[in-house]
N, C-alpha and C. Protein backbone atom coordinates (compact mmCIF):
# COMPACT_ATOMS: atom_id res chain seq x y z
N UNK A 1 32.56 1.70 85.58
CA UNK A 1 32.95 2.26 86.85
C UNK A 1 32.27 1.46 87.95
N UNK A 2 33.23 1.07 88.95
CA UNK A 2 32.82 0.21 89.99
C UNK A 2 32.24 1.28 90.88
N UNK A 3 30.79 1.25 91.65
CA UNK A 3 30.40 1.57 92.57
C UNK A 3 30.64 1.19 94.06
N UNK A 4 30.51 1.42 95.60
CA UNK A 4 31.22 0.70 96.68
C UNK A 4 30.25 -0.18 96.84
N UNK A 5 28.66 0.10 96.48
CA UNK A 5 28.02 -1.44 96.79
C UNK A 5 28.01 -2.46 96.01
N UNK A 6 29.29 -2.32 94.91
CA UNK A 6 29.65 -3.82 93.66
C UNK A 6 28.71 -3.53 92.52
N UNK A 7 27.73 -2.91 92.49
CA UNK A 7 27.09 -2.37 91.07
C UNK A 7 28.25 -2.04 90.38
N UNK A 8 27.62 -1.73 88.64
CA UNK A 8 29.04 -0.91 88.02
C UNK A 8 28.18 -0.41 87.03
N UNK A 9 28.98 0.56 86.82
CA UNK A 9 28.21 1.31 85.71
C UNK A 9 28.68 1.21 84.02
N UNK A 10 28.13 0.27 83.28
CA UNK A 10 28.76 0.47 82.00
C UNK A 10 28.00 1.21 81.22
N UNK A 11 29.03 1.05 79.59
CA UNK A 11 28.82 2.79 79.16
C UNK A 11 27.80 1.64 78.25
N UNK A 12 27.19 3.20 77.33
CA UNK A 12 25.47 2.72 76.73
C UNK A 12 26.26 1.96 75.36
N UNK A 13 25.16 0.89 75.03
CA UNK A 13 26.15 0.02 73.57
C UNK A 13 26.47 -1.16 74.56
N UNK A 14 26.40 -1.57 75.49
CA UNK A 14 26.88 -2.96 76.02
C UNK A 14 26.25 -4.05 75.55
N UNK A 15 26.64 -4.76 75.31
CA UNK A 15 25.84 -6.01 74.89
C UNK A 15 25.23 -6.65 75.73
N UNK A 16 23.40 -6.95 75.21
CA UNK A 16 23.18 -7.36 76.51
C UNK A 16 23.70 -8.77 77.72
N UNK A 17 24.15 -9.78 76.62
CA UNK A 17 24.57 -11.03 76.99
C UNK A 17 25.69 -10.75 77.85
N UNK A 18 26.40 -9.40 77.38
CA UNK A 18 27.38 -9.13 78.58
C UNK A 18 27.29 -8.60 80.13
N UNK A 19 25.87 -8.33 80.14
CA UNK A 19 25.14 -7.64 81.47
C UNK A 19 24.82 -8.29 82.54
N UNK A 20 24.97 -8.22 83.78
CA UNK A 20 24.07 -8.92 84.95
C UNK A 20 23.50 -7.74 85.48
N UNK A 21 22.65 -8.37 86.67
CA UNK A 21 21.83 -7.81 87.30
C UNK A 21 22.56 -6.88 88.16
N UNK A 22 23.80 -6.51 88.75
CA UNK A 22 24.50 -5.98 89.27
C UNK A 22 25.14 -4.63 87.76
N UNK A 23 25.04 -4.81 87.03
CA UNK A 23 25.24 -3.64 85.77
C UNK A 23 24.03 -2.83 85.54
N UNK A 24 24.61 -1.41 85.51
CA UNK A 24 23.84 -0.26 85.06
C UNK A 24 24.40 0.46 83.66
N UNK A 25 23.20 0.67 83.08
CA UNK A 25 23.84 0.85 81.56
C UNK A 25 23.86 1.86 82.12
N UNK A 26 25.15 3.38 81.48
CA UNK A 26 24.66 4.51 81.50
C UNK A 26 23.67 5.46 80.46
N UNK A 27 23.25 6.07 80.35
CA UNK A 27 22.45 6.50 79.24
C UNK A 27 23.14 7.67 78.33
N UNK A 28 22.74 7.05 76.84
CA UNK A 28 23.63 7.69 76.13
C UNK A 28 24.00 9.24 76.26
N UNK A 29 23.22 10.16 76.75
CA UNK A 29 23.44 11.19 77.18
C UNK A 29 23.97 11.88 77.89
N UNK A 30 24.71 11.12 79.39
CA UNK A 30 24.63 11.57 80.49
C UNK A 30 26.15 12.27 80.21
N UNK A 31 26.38 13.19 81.03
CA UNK A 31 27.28 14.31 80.90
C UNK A 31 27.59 14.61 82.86
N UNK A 32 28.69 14.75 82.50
CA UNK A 32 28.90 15.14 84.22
C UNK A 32 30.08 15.85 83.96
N UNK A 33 29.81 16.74 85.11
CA UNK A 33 31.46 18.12 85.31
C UNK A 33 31.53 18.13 86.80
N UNK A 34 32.99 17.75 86.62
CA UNK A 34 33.68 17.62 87.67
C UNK A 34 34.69 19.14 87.41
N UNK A 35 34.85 19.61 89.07
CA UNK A 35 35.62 20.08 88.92
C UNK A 35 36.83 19.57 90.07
N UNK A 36 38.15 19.69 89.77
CA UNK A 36 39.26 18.93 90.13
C UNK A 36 40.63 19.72 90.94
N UNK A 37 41.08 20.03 91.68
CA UNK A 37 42.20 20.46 91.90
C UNK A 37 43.05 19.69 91.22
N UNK A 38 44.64 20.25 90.54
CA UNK A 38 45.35 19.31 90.25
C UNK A 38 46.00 18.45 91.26
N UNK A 39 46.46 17.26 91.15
CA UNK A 39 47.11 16.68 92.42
C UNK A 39 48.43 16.71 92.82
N UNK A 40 48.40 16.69 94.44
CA UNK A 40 49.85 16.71 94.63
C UNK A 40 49.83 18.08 95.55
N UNK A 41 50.69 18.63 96.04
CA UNK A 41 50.86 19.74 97.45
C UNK A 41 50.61 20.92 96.17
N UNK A 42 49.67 21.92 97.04
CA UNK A 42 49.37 21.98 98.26
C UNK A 42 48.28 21.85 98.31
N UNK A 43 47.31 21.00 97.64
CA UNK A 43 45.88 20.41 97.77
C UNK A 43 45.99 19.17 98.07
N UNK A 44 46.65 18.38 97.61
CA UNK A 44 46.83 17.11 98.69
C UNK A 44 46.13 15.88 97.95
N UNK A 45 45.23 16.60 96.40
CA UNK A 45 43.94 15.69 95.53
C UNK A 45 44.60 14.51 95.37
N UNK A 46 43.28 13.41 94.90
CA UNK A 46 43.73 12.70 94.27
C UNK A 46 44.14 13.21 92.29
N UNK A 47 44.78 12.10 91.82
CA UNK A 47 44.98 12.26 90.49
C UNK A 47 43.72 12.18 89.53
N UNK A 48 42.98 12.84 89.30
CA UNK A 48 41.70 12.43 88.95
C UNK A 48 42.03 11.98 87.74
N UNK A 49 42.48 12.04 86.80
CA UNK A 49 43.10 11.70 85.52
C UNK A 49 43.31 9.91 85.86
N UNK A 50 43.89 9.48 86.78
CA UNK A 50 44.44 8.35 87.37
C UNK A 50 43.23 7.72 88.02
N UNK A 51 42.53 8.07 88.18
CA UNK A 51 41.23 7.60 89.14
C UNK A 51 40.45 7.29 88.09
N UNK A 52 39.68 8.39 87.02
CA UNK A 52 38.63 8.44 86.14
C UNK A 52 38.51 8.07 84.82
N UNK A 53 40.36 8.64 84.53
CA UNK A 53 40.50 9.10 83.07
C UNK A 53 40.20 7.45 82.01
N UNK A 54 39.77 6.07 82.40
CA UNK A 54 39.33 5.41 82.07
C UNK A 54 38.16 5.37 81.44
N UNK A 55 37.20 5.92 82.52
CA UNK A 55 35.72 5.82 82.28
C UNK A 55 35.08 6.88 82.03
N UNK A 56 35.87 8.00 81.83
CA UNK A 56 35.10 9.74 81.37
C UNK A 56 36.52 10.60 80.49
N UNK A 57 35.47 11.11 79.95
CA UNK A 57 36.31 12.09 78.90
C UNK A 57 37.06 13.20 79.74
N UNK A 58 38.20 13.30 80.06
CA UNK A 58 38.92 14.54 80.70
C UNK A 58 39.45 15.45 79.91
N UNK A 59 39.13 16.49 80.49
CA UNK A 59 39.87 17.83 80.20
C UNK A 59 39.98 18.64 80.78
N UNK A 60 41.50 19.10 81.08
CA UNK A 60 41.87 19.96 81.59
C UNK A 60 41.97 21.67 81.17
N UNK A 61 41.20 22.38 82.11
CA UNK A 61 40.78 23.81 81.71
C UNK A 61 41.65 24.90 82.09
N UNK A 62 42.67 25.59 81.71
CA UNK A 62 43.37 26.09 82.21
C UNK A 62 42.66 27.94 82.54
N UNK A 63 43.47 28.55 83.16
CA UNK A 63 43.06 29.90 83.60
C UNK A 63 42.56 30.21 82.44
N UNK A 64 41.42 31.33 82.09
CA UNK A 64 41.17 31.90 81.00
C UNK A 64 41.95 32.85 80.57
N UNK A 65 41.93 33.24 79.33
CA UNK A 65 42.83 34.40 79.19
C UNK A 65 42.69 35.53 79.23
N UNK A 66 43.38 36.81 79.40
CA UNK A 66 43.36 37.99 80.02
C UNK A 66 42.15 38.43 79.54
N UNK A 67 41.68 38.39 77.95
CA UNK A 67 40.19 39.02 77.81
C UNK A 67 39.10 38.57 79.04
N UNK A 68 39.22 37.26 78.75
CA UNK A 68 37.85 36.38 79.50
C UNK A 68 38.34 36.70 80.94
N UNK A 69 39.27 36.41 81.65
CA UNK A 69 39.11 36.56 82.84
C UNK A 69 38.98 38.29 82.97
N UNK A 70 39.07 39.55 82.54
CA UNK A 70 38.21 40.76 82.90
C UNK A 70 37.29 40.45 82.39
N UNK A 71 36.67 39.94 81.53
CA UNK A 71 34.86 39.86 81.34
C UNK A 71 34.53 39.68 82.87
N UNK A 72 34.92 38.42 83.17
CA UNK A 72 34.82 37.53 84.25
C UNK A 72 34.51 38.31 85.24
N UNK A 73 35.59 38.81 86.04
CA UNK A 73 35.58 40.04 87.18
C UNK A 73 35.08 41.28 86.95
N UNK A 74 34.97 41.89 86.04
CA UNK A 74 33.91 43.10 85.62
C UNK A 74 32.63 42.41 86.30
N UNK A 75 32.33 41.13 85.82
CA UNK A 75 31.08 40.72 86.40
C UNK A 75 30.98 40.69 88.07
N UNK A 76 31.90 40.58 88.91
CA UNK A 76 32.27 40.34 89.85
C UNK A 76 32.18 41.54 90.67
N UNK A 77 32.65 42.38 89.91
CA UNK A 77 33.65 43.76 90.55
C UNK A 77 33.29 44.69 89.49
N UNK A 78 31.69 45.06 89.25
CA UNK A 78 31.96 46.00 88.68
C UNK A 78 31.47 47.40 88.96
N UNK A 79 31.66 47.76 90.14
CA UNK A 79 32.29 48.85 90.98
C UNK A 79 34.01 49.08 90.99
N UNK A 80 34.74 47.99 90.54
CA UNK A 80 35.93 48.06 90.92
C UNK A 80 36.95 48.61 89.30
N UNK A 81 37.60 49.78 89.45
CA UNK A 81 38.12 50.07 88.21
C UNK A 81 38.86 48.97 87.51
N UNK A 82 38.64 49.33 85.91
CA UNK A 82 39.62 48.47 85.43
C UNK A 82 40.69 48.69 85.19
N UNK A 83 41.40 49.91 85.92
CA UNK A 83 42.80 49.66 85.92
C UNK A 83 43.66 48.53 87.07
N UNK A 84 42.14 48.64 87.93
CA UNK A 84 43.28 47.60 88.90
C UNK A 84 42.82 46.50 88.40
N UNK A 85 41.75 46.15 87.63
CA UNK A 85 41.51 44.45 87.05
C UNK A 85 42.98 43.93 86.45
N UNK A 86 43.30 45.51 85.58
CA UNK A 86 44.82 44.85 84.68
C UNK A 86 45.67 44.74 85.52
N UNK A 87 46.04 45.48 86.34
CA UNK A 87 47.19 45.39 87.06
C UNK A 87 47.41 43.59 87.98
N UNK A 88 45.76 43.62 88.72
CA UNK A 88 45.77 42.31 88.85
C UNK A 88 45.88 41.30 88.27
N UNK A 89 44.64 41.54 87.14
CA UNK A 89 45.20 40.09 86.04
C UNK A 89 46.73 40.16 85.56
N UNK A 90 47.38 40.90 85.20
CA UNK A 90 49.10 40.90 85.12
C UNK A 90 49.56 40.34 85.84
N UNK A 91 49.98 40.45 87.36
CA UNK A 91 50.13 40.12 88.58
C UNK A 91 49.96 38.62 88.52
N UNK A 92 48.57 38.22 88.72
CA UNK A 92 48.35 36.90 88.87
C UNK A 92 48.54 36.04 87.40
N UNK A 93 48.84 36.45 86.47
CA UNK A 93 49.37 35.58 85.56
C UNK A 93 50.74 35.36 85.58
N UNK A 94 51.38 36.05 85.81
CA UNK A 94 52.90 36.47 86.15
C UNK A 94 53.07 35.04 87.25
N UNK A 95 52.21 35.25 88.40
CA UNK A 95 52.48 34.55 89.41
C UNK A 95 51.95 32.71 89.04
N UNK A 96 51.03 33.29 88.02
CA UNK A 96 50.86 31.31 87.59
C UNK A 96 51.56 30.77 86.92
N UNK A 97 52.61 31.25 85.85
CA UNK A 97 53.55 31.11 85.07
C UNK A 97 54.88 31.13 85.94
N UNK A 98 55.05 31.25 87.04
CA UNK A 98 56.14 31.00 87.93
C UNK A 98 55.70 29.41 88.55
N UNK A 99 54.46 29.35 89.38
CA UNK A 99 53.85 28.41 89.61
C UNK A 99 53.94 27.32 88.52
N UNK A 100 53.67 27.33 87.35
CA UNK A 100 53.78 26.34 86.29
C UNK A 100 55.36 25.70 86.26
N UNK A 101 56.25 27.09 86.32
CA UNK A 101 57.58 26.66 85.93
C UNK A 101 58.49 25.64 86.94
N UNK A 102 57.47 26.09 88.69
CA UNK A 102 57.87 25.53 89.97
C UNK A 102 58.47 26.24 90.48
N UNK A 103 58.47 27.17 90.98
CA UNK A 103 58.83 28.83 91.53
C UNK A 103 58.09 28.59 92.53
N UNK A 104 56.70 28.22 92.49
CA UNK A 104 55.89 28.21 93.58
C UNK A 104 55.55 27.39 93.32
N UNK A 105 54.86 26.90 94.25
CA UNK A 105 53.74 25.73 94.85
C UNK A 105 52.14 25.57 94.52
N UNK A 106 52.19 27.00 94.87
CA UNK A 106 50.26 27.40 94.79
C UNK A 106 50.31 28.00 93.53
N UNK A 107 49.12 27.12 92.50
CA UNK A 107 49.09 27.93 91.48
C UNK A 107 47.85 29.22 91.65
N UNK A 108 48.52 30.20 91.59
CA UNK A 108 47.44 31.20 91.69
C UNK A 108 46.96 31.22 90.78
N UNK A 109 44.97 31.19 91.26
CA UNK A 109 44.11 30.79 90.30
C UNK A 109 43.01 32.15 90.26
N UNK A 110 42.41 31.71 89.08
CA UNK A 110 41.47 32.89 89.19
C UNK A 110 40.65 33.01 90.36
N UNK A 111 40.30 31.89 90.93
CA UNK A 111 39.60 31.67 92.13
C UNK A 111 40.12 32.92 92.76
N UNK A 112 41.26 33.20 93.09
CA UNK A 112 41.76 33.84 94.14
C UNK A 112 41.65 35.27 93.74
N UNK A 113 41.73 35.27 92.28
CA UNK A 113 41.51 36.64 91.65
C UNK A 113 39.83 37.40 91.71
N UNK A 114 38.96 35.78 91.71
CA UNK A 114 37.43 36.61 91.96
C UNK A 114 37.28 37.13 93.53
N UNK A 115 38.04 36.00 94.18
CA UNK A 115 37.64 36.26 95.78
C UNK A 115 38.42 38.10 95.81
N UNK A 116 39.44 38.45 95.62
CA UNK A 116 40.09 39.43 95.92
C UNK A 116 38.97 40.30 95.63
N UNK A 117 38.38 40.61 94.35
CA UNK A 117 37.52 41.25 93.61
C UNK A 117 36.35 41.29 93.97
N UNK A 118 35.68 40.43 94.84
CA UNK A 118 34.43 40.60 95.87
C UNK A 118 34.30 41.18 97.03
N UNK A 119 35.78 40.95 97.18
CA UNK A 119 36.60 42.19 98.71
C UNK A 119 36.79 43.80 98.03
N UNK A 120 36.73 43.83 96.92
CA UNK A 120 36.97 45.20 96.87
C UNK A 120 35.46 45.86 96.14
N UNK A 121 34.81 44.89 96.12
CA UNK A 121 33.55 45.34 95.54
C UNK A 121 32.68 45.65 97.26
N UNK A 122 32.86 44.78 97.76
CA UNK A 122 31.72 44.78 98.77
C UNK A 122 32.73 45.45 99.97
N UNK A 123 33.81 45.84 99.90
CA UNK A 123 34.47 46.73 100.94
C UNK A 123 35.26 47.42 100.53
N UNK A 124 35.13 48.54 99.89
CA UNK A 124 36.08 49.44 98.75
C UNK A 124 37.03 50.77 99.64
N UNK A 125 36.30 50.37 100.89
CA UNK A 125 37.14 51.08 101.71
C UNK A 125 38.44 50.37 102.45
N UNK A 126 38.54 49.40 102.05
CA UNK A 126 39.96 48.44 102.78
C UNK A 126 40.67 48.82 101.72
N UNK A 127 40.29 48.97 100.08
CA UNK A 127 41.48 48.92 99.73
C UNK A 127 42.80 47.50 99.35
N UNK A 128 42.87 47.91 98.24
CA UNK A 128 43.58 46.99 97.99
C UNK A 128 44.24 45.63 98.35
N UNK A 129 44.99 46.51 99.54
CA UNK A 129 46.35 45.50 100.25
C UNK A 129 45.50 45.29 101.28
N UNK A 130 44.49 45.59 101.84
CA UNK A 130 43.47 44.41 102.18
C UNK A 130 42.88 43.03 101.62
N UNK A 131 42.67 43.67 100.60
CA UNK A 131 41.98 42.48 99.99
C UNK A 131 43.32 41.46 99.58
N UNK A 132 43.95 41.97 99.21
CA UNK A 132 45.01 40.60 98.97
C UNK A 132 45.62 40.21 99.82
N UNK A 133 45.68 40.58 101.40
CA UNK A 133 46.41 40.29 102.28
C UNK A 133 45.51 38.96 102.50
N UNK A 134 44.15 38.93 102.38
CA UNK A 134 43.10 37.74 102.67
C UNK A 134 43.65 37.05 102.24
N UNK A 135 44.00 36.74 100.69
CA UNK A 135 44.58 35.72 99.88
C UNK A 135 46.14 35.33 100.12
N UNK A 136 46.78 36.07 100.38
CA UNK A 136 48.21 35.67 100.38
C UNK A 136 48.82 36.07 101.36
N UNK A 137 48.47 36.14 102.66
CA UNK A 137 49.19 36.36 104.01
C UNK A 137 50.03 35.21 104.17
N UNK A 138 49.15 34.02 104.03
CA UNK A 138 50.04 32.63 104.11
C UNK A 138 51.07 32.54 103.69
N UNK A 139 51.58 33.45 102.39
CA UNK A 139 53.19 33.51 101.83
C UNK A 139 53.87 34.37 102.87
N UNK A 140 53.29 35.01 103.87
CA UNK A 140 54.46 35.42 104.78
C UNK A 140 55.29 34.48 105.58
N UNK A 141 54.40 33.38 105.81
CA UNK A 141 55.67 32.55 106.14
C UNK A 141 56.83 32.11 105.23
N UNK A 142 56.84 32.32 104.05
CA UNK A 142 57.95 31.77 103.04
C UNK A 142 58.33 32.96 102.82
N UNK A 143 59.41 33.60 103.21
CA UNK A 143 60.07 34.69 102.94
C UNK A 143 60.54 35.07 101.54
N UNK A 144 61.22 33.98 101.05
CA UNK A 144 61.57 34.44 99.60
C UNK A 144 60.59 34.37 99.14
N UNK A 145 59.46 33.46 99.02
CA UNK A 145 58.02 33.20 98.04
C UNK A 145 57.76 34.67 98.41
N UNK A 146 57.63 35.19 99.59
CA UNK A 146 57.01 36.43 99.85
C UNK A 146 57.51 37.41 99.30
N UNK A 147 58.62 37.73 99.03
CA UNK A 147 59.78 38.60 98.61
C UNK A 147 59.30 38.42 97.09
N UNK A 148 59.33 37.60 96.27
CA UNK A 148 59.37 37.41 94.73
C UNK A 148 57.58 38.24 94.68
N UNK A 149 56.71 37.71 95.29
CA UNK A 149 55.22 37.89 94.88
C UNK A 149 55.17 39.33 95.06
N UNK A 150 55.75 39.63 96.51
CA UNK A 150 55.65 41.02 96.76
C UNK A 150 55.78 42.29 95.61
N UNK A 151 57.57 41.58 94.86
CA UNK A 151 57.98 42.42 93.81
C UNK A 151 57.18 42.18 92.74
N UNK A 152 56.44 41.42 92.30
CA UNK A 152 55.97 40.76 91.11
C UNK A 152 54.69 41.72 91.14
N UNK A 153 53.72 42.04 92.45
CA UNK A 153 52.81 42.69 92.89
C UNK A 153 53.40 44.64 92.37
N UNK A 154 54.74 45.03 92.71
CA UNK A 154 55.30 46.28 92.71
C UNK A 154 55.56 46.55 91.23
N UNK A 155 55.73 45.17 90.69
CA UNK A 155 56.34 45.32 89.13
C UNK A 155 55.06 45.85 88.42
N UNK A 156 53.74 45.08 88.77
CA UNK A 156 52.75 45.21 87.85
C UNK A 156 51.91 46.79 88.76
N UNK A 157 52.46 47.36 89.42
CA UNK A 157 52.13 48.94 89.98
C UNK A 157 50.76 48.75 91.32
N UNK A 158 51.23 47.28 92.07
CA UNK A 158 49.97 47.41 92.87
C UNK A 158 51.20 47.68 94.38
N UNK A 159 51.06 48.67 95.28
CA UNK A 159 51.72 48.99 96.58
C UNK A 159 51.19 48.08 97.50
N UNK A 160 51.37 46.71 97.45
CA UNK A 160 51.18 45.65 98.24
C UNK A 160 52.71 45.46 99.51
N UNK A 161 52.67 45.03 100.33
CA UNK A 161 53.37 44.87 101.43
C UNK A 161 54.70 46.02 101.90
N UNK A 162 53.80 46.91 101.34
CA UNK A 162 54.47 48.37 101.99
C UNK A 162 54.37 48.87 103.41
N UNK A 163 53.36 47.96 104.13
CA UNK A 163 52.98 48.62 105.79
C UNK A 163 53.24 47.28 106.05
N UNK A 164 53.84 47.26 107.18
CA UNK A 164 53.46 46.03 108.45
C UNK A 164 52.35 45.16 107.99
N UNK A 165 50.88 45.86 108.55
CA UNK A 165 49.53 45.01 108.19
C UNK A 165 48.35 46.14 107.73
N UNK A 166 47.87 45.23 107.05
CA UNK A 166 46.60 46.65 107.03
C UNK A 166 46.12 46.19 108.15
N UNK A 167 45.18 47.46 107.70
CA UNK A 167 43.69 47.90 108.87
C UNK A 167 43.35 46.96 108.87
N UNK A 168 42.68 46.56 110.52
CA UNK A 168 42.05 45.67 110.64
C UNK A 168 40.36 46.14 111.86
N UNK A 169 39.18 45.62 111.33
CA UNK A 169 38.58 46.31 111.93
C UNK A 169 37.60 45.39 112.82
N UNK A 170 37.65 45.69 114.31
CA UNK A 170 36.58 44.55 114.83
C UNK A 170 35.48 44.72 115.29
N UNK A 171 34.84 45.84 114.45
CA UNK A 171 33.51 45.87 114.11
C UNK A 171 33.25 47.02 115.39
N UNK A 172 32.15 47.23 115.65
CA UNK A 172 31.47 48.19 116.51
C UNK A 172 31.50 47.55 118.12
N UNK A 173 31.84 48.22 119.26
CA UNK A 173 31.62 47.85 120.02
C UNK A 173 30.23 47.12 120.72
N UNK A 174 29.29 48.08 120.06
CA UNK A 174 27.64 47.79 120.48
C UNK A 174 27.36 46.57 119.94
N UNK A 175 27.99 45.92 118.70
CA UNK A 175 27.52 45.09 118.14
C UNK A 175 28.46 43.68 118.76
N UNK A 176 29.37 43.76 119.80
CA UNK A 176 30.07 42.52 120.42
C UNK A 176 29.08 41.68 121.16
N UNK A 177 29.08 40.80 121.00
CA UNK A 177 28.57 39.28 122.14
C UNK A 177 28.88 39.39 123.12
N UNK A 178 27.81 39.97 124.28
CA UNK A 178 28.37 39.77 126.05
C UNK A 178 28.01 38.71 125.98
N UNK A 179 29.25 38.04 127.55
CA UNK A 179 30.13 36.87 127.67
C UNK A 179 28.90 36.93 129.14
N UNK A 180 28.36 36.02 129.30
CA UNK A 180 27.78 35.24 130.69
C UNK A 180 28.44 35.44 132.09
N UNK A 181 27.67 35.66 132.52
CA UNK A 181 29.18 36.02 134.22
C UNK A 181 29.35 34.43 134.27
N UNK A 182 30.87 34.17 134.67
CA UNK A 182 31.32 32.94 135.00
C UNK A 182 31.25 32.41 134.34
N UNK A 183 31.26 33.36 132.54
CA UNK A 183 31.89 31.94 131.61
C UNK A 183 33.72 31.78 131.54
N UNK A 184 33.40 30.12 131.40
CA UNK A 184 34.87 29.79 131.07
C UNK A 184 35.25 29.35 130.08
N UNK A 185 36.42 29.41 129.01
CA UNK A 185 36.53 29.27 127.80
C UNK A 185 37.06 27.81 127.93
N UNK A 186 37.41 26.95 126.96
CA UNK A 186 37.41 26.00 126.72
C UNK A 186 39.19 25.78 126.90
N UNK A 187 39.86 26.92 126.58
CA UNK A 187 40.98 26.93 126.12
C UNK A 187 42.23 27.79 127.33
């Protein structure tokens, strides 16, 4: 692996006659984890496979499966019942297996499944269609994407995009930032 200041890194076992002073052996041990978006919209990555897959062992890790990912979020959320873990993990597998097929774009990842699950742990009073509105408001601009997830959300028994918007709360009045006399905003 070429470095940008022309060093390179070869792997351990090189011969030395093959070495200059600009070569770094690596050591037989060394281990590194990367983690990768796949490439291409709507992350924008490079191909890391295409970049690396020369000089490091790749593997690709897919979502865990329904056991492991409730281990997972129990750990996360465990204030949060596990009937809505299933309903969610249903939901969002449903929705990655559309994503896989090209239905969608965004593969919904567990990522999105812990973040939801930290919203309902640490604010159990928003409620549900709060917490997922965080994650997937952005599909309101795609009407049909919105329409399919919505039902996909109704199929697996979660009452997601039944109101306008949820609650939204902007905190306590006492606790707002007074504004400077004669400030002017930027905008």
């Amino acid at each position: 692996m070429w470095l940008s200041d022309g060093r390179k890194i070869v792997p351990p076992g090189t011969p030395t006659d093959e070495l200059t002073d600009k070569d770094i052996v690596c050591h037989p041990g060394f281990r590194a984890i990367f983690l990768a978006n796949r490439p291409g919209f709507p992350f924008l990555g490079n191909d890391f496979y295409a970049v690396m897959g020369d000089l490091l062992s790749c593997h690709a890790i897919d979502n865990p499966d329904p056991d492991s990912e409730l281990a997972l979020l129990k750990q996360y959320g465990p204030g949060v019942s596990e009937e809505i873990l299933l309903k969610l993990i249903g939901s969002f597998s449903e929705l990655r297996a559309m994503s896989d097929a090209g239905t969608f774009l965004y593969p919904y990842s567990t990522r999105e499944l812990v973040n939801i699950i930290k919203h309902l742990e640490a604010y159990p009073e928003d409620g549900i269609t709060a917490a997922l509105s965080n994650v997937l408001d952005f599909e309101q601009q795609q009407g049909d994407i919105w329409d399919m997830v919505v039902s996909i959300l109704h199929k697996h028994g979660i009452p997601f995009g039944l109101s306008q918007s949820p609650k939204f709360h902007h905190g306590e009045d006492s606790m707002r930032m007074k504004c400077r006399p004669n400030f002017r905003s930027a905008y």
